[in-house]
PDB file of N, CA and C in Angstrom:
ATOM      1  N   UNK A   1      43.356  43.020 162.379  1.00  0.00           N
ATOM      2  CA  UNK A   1      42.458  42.586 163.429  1.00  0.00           C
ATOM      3  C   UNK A   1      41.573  41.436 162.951  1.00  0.00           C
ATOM      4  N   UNK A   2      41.269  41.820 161.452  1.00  0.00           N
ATOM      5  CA  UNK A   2      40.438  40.661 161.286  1.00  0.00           C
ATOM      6  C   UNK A   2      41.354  39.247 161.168  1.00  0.00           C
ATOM      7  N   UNK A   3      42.799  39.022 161.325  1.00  0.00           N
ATOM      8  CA  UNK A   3      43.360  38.013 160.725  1.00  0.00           C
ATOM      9  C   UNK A   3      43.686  37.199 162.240  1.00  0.00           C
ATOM     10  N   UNK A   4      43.630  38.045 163.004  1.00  0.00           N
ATOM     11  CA  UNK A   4      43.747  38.160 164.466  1.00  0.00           C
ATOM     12  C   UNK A   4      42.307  36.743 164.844  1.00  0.00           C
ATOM     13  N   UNK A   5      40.960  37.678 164.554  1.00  0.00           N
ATOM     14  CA  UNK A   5      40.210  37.214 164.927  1.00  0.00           C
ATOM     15  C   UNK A   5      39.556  35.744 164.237  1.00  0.00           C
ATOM     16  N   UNK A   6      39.563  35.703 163.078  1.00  0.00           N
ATOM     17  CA  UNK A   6      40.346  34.614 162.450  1.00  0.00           C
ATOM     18  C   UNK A   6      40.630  33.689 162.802  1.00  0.00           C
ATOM     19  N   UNK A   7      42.092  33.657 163.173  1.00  0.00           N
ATOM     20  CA  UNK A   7      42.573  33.012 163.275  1.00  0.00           C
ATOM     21  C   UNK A   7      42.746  32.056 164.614  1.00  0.00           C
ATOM     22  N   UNK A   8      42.126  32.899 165.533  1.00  0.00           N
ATOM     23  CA  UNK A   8      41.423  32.597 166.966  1.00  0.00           C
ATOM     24  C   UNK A   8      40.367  31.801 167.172  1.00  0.00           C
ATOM     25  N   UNK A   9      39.983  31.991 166.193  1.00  0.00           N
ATOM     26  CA  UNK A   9      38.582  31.087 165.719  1.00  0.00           C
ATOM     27  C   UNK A   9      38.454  30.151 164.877  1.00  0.00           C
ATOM     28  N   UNK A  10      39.088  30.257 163.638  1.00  0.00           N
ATOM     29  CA  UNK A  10      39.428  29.412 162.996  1.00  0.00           C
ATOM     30  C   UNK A  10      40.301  27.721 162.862  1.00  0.00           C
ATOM     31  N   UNK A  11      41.233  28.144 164.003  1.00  0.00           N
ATOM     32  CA  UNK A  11      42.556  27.321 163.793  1.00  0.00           C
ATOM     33  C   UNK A  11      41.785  26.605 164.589  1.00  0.00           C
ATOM     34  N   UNK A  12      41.244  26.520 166.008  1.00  0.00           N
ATOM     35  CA  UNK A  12      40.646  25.424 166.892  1.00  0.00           C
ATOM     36  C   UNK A  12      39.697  24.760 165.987  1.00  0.00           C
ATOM     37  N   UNK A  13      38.517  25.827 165.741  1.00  0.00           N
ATOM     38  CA  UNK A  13      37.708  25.100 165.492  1.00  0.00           C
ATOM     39  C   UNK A  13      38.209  23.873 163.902  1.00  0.00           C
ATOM     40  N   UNK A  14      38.719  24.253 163.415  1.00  0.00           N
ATOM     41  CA  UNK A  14      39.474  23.248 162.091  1.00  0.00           C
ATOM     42  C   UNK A  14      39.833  22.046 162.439  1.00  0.00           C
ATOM     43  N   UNK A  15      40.886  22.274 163.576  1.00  0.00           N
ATOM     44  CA  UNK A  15      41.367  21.249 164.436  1.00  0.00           C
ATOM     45  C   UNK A  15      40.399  20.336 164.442  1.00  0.00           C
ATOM     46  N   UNK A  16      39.256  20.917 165.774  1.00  0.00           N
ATOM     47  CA  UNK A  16      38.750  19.920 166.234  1.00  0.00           C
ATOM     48  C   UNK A  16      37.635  19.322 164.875  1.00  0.00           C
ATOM     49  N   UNK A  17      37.107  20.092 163.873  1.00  0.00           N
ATOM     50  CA  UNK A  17      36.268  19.318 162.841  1.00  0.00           C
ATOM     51  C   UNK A  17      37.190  18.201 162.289  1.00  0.00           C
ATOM     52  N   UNK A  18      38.406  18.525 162.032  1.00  0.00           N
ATOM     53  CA  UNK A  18      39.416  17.957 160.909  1.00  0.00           C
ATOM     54  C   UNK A  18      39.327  16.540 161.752  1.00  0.00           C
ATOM     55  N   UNK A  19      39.775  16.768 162.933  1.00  0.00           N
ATOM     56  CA  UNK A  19      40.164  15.397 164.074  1.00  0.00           C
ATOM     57  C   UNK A  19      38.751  14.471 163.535  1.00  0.00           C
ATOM     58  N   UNK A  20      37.329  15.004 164.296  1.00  0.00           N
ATOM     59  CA  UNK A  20      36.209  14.659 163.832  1.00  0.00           C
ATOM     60  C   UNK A  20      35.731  13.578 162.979  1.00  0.00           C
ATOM     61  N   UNK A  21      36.281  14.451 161.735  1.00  0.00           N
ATOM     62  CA  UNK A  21      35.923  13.707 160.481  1.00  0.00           C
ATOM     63  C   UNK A  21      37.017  12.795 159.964  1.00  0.00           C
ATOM     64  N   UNK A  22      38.285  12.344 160.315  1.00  0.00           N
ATOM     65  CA  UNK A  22      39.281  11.706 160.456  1.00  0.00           C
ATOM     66  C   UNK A  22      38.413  10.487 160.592  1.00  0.00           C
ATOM     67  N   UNK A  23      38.180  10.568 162.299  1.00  0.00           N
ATOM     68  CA  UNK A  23      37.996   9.573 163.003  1.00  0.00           C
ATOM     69  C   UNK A  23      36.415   8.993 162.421  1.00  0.00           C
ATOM     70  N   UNK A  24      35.712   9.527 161.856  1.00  0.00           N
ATOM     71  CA  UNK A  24      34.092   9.247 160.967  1.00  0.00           C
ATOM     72  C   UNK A  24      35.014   8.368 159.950  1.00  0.00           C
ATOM     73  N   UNK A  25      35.570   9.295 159.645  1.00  0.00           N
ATOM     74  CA  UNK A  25      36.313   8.159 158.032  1.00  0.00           C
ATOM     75  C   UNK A  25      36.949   7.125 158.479  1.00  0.00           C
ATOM     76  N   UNK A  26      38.068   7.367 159.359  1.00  0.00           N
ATOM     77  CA  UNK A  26      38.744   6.411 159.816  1.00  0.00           C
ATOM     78  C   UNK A  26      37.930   4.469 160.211  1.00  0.00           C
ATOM     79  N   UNK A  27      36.701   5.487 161.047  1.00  0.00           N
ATOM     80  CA  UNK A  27      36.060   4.071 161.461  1.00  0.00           C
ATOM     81  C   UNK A  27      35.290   3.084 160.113  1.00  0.00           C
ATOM     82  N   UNK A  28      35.016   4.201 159.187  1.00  0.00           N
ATOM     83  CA  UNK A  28      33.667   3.957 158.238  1.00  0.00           C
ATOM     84  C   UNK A  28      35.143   2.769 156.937  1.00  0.00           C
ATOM     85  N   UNK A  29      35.766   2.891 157.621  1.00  0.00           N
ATOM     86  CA  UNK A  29      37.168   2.042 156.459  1.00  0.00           C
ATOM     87  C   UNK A  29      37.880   0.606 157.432  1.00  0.00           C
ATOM     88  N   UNK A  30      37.265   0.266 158.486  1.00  0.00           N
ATOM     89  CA  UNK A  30      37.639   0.014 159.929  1.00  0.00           C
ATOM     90  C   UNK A  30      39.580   0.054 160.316  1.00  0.00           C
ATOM     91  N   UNK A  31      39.481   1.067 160.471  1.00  0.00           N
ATOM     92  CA  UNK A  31      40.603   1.106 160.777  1.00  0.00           C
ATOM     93  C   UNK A  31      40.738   2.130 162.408  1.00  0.00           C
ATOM     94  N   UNK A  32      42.161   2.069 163.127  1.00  0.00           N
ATOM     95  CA  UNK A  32      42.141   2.653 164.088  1.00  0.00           C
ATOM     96  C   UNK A  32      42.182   4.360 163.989  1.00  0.00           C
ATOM     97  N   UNK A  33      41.048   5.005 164.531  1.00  0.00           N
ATOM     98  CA  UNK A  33      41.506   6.650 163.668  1.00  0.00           C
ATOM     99  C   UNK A  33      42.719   6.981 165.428  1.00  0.00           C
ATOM    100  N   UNK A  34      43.795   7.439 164.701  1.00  0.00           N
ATOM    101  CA  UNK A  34      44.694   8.215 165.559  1.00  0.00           C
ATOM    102  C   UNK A  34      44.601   9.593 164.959  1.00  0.00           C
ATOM    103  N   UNK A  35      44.039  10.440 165.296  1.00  0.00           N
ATOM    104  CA  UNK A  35      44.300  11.764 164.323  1.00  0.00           C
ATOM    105  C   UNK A  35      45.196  12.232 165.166  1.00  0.00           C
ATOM    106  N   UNK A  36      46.301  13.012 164.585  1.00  0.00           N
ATOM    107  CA  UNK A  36      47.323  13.972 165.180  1.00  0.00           C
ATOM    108  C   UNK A  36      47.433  15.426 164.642  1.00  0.00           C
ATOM    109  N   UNK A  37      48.128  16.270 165.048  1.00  0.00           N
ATOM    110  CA  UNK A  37      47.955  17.909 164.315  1.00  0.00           C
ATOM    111  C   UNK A  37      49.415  17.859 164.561  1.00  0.00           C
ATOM    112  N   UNK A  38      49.513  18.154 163.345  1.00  0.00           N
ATOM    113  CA  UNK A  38      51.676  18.911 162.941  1.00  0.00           C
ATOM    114  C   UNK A  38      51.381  20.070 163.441  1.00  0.00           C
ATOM    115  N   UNK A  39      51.958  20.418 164.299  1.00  0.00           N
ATOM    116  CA  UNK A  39      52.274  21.865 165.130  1.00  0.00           C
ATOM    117  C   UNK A  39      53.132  22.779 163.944  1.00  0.00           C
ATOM    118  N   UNK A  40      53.876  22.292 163.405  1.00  0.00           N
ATOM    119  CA  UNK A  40      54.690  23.054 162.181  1.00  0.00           C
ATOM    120  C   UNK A  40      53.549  23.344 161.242  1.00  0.00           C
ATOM    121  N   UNK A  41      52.890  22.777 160.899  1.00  0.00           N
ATOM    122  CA  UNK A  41      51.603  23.129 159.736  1.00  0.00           C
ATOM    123  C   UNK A  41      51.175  24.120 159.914  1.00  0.00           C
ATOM    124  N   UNK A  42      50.268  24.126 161.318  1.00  0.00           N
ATOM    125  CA  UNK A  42      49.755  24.608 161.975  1.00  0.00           C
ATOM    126  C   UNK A  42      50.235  26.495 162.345  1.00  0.00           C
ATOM    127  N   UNK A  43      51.132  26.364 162.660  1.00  0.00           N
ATOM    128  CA  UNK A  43      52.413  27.889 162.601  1.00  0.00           C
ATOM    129  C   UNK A  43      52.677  28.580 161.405  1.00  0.00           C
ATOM    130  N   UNK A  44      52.476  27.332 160.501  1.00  0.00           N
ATOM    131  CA  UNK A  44      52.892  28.451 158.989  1.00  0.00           C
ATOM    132  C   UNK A  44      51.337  28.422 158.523  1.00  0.00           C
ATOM    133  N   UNK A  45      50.369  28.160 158.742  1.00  0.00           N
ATOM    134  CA  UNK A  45      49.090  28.502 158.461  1.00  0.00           C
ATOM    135  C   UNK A  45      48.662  29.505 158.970  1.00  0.00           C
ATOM    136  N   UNK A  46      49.257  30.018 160.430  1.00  0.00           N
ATOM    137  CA  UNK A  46      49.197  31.277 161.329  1.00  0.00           C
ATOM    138  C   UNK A  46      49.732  32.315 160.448  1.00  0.00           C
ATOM    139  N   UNK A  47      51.101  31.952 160.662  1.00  0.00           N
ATOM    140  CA  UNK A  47      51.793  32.713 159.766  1.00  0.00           C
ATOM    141  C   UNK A  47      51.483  33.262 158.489  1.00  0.00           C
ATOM    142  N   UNK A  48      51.348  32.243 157.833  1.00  0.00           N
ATOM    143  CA  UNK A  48      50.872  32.766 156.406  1.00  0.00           C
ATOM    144  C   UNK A  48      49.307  33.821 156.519  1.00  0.00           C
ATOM    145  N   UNK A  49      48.639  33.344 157.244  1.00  0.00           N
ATOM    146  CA  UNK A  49      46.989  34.108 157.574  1.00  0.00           C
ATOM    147  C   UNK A  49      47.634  35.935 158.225  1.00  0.00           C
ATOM    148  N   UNK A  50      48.623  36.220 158.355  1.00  0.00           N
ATOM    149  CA  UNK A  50      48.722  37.202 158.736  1.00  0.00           C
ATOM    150  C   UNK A  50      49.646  38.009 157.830  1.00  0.00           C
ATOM    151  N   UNK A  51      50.641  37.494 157.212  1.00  0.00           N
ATOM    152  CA  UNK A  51      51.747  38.110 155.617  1.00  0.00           C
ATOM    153  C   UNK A  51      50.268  38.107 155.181  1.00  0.00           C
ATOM    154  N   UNK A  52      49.230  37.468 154.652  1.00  0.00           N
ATOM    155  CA  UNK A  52      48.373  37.548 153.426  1.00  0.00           C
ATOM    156  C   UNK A  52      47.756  38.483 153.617  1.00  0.00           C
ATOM    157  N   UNK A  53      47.145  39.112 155.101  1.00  0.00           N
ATOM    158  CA  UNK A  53      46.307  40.049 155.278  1.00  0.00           C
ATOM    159  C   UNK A  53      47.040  41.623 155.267  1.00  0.00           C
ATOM    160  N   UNK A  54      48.375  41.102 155.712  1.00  0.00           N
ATOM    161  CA  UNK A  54      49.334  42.510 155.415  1.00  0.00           C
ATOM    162  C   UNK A  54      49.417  43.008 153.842  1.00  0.00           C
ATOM    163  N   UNK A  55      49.828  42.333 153.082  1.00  0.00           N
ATOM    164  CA  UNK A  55      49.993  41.979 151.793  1.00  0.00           C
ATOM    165  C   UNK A  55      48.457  42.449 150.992  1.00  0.00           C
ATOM    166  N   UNK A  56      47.741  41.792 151.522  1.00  0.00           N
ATOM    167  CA  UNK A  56      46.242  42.211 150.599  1.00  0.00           C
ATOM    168  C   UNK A  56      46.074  44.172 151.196  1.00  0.00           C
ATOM    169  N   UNK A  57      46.391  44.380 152.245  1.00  0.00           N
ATOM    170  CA  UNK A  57      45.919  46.113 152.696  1.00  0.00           C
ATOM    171  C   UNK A  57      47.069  46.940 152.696  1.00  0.00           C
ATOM    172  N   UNK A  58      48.330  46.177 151.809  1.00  0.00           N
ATOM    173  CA  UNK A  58      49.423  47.329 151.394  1.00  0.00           C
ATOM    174  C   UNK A  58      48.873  47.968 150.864  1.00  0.00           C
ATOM    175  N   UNK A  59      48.089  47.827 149.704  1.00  0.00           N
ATOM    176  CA  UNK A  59      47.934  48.596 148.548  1.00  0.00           C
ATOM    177  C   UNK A  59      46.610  49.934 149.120  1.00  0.00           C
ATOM    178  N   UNK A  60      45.375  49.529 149.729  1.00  0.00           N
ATOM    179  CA  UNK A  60      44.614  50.432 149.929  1.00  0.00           C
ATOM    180  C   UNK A  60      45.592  51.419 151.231  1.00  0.00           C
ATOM    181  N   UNK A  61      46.366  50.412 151.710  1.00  0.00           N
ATOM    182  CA  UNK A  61      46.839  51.530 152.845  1.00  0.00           C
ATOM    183  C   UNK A  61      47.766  52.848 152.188  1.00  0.00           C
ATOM    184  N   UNK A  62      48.237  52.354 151.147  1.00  0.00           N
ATOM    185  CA  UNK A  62      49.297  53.246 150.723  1.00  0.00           C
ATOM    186  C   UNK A  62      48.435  54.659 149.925  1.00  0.00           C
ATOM    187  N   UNK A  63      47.790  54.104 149.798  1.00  0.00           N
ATOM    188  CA  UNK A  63      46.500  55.057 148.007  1.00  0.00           C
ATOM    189  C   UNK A  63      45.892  55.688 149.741  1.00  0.00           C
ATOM    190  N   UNK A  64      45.535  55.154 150.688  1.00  0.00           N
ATOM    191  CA  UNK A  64      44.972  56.217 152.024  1.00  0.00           C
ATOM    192  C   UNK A  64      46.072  56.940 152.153  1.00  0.00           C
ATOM    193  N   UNK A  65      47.162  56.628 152.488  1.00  0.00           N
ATOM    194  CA  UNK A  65      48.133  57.951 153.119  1.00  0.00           C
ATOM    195  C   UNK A  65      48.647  58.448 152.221  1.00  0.00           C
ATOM    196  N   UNK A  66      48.441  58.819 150.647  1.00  0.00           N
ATOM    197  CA  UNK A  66      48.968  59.666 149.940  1.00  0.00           C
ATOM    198  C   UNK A  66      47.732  60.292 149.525  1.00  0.00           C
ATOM    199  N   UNK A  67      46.940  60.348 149.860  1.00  0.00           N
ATOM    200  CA  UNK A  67      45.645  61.040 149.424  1.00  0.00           C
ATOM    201  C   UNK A  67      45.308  62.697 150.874  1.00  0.00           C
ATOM    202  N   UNK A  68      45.149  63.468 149.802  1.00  0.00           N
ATOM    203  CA  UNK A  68      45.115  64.495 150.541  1.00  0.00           C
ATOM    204  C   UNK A  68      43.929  64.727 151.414  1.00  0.00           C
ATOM    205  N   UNK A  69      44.062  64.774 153.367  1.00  0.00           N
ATOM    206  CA  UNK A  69      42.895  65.220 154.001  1.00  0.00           C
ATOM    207  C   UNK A  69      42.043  66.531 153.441  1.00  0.00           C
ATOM    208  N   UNK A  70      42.585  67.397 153.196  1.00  0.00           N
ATOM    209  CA  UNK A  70      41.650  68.518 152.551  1.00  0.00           C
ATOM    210  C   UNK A  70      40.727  68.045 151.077  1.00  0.00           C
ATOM    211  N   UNK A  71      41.318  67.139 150.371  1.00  0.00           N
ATOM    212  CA  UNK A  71      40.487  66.560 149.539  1.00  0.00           C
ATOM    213  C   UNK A  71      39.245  65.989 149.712  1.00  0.00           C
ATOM    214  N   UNK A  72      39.321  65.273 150.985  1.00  0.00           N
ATOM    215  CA  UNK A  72      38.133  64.376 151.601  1.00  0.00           C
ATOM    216  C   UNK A  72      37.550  64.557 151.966  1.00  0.00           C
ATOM    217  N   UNK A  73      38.153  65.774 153.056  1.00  0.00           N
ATOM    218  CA  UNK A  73      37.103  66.434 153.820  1.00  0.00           C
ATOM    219  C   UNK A  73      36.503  67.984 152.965  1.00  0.00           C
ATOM    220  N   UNK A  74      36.687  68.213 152.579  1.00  0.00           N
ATOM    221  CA  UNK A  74      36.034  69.111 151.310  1.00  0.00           C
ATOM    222  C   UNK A  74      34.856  68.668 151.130  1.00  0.00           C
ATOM    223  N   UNK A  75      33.855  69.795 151.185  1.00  0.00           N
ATOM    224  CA  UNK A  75      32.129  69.400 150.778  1.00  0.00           C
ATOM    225  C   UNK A  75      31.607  70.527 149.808  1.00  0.00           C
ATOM    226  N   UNK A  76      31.156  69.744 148.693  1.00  0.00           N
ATOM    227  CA  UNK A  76      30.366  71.217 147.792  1.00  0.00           C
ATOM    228  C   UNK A  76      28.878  70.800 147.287  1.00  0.00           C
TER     229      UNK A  76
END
């Protein structure tokens, strides 16, 4: 969920700073700023933001479901 939310938030707003500051640099060198966004970049940056978050909560997920409920819930 968090890679979800993320990435909902993230990817625009990048965009539009990245474009932004292109076009700041672009002018400050005088040149014409065309900024463009690779849609392919863009997909495997998705992509990848969601394998990484799977990948990082294999491990606590697995150590949760082999751990015994009567263990946890046990109080002394």
């Amino acid at each position: 969920m968090a890679a979800l939310a993320g990435t909902v938030a993230g990817v625009p707003l990048g965009i539009a700073v990245g474009r932004e500051l292109w076009a700041l640099f672009a002018r400050s060198i005088f040149v014409v700023p065309e900024p463009t966004v690779p849609v392919f970049s863009v997909l495997i940056v998705i992509i990848g933001a969601f394998v990484f978050a799977n990948v990082a909560a294999a491990l606590p997920r697995r150590i949760a479901a082999r751990t015994p409920s009567g263990l946890v819930l046990r109080t002394e």
